[in-house]
PDB file of N, CA and C in Angstrom:
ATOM      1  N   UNK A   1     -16.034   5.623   3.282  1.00  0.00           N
ATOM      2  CA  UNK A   1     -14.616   5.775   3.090  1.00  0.00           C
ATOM      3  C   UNK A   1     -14.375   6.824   2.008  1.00  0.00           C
ATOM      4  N   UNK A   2     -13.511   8.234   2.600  1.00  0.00           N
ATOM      5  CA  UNK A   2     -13.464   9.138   1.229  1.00  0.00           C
ATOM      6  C   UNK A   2     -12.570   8.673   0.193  1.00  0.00           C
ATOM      7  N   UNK A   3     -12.611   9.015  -1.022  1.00  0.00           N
ATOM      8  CA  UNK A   3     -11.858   8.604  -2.185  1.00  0.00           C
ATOM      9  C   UNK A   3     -10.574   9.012  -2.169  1.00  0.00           C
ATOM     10  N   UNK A   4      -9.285   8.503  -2.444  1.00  0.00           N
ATOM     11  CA  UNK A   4      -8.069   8.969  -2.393  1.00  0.00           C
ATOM     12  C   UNK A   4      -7.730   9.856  -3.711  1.00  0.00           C
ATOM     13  N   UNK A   5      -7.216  10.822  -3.733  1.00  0.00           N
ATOM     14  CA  UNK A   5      -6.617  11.795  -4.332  1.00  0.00           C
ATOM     15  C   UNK A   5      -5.206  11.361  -4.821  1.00  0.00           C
ATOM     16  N   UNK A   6      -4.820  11.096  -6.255  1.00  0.00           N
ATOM     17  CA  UNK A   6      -3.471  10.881  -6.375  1.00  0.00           C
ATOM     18  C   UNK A   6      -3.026  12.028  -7.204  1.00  0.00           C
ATOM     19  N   UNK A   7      -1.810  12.573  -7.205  1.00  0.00           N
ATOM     20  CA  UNK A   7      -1.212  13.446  -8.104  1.00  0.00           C
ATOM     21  C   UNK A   7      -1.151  13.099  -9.263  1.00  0.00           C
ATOM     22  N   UNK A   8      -0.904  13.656 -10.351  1.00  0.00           N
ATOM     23  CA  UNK A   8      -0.422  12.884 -11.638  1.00  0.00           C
ATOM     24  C   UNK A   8       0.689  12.471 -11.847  1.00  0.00           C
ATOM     25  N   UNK A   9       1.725  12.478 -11.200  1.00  0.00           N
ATOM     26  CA  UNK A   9       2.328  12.085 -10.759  1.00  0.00           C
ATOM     27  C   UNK A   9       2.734  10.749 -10.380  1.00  0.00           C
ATOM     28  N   UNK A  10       1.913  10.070  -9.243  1.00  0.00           N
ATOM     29  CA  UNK A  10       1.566   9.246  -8.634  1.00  0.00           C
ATOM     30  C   UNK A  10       0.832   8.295  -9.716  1.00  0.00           C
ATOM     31  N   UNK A  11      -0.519   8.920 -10.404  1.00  0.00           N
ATOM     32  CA  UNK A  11      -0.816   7.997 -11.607  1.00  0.00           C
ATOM     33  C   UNK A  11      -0.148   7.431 -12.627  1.00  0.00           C
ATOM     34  N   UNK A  12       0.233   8.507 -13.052  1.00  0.00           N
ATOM     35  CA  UNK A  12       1.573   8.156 -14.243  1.00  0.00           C
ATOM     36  C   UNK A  12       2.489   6.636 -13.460  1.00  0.00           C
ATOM     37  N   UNK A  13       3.110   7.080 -12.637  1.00  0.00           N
ATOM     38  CA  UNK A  13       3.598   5.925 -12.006  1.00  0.00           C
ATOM     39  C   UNK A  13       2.577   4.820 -11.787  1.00  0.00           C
ATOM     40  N   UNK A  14       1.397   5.040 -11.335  1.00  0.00           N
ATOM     41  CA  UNK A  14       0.659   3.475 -11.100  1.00  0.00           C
ATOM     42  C   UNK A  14       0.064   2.836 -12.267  1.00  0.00           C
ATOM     43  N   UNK A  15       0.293   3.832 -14.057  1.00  0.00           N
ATOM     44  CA  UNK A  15      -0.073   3.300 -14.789  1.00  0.00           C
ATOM     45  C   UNK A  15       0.842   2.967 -15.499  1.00  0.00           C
ATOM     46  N   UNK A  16       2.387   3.089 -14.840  1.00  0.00           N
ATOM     47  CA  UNK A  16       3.466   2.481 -15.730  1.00  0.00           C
ATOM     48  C   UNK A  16       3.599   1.155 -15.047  1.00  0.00           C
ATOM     49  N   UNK A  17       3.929   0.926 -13.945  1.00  0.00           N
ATOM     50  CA  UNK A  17       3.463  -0.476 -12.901  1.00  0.00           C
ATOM     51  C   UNK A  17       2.314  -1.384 -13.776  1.00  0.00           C
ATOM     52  N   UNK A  18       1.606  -0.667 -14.559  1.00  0.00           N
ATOM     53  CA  UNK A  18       0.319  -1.260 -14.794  1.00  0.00           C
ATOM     54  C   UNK A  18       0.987  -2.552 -16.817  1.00  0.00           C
ATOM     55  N   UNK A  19       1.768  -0.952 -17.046  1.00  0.00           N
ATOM     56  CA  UNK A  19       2.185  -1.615 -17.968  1.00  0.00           C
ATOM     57  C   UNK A  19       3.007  -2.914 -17.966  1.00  0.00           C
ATOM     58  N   UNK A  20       4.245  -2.528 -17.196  1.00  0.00           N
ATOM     59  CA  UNK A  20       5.015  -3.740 -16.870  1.00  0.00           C
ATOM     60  C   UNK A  20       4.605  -4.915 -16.790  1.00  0.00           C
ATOM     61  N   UNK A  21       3.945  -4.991 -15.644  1.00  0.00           N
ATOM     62  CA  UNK A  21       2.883  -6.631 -15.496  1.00  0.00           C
ATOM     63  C   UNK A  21       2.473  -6.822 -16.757  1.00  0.00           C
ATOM     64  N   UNK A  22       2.038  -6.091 -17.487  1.00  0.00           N
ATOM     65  CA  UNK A  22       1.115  -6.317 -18.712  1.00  0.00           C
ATOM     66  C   UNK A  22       2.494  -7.408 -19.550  1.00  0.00           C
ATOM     67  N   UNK A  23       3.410  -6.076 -19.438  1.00  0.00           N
ATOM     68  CA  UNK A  23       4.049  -6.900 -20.555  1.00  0.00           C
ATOM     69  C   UNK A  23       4.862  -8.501 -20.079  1.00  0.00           C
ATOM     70  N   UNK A  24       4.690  -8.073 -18.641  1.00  0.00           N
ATOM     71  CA  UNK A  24       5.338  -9.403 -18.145  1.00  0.00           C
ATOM     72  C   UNK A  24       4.322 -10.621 -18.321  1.00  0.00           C
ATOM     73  N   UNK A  25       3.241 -10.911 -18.854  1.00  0.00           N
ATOM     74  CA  UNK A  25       2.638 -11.776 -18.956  1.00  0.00           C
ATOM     75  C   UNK A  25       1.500 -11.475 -18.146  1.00  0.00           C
ATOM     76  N   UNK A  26       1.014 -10.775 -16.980  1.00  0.00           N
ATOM     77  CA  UNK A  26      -0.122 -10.532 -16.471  1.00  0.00           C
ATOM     78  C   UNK A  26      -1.468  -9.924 -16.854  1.00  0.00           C
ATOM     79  N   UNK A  27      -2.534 -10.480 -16.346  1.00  0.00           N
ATOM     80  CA  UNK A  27      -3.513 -10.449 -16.356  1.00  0.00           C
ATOM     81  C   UNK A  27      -3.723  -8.544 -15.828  1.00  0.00           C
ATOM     82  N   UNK A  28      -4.995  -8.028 -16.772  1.00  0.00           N
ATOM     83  CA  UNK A  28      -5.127  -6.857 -16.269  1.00  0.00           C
ATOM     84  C   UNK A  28      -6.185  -6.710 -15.406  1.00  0.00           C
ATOM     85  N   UNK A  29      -6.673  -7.878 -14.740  1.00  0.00           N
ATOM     86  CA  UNK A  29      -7.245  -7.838 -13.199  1.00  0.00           C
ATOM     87  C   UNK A  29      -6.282  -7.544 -12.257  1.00  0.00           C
ATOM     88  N   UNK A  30      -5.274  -8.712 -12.429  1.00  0.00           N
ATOM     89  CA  UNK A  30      -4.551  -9.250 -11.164  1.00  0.00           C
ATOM     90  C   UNK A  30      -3.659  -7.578 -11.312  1.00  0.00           C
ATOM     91  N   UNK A  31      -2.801  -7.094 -12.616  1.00  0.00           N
ATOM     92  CA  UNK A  31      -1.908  -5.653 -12.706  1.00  0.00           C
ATOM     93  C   UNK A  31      -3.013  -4.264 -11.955  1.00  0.00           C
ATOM     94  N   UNK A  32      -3.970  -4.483 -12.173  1.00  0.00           N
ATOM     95  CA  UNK A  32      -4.566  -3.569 -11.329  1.00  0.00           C
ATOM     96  C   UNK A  32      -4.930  -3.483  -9.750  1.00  0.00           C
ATOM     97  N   UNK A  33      -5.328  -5.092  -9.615  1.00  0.00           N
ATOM     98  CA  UNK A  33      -5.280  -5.052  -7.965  1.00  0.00           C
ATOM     99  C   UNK A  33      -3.882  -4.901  -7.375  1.00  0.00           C
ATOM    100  N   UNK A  34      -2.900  -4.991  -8.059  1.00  0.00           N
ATOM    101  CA  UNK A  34      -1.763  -4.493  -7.612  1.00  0.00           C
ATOM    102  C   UNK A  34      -1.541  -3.347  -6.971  1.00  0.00           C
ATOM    103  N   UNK A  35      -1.615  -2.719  -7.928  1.00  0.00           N
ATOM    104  CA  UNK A  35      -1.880  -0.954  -7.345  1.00  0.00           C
ATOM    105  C   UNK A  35      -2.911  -0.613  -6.795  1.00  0.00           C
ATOM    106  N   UNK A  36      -3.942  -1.158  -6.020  1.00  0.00           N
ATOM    107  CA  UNK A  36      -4.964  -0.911  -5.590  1.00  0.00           C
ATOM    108  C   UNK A  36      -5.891  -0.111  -6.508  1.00  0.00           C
ATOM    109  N   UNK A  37      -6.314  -0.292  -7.607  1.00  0.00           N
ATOM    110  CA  UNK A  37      -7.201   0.151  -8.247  1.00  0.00           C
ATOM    111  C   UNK A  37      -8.543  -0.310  -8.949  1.00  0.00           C
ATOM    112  N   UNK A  38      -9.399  -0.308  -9.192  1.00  0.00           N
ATOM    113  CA  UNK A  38     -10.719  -1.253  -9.585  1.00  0.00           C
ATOM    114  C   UNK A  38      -9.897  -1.131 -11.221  1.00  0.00           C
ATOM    115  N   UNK A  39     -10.752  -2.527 -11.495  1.00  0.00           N
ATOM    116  CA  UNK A  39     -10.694  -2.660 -12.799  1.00  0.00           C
ATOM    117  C   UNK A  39     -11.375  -1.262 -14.058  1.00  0.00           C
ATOM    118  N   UNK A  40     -12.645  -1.108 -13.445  1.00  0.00           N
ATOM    119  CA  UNK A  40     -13.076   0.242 -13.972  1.00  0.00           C
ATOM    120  C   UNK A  40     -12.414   1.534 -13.932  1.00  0.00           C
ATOM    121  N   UNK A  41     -12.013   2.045 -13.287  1.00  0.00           N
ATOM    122  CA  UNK A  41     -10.933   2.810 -13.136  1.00  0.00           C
ATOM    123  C   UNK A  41      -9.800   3.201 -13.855  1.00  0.00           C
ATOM    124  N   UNK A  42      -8.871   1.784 -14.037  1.00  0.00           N
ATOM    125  CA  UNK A  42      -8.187   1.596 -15.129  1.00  0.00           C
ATOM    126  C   UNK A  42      -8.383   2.157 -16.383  1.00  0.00           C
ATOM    127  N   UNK A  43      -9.912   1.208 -16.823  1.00  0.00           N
ATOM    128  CA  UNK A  43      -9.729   1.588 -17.787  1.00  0.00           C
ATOM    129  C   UNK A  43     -10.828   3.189 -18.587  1.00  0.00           C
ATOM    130  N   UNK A  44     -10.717   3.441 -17.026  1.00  0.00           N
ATOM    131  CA  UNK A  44     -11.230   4.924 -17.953  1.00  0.00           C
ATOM    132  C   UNK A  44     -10.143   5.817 -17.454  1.00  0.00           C
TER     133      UNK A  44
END
């Protein structure tokens, strides 16, 4: 399966999504499988 390409754009947005949950009380497993992203990923 090739790797998806996001704009920065697109990141910026899936790492503000990322925040929200955060601050809403979520877990930063569950805020990342949200956006379809591995936990590793995240956080590099």
């Amino acid at each position: 399966m090739p790797r998806k390409r996001h704009s920065p754009e697109q990141v910026f947005n899936k790492l503000r999504e990322v925040e929200v949950a955060l601050a809403k009380g979520e877990t930063v497993a569950r805020a990342v499988k949200q956006i379809e992203v591995m936990e590793q990923t995240y956080y590099r």
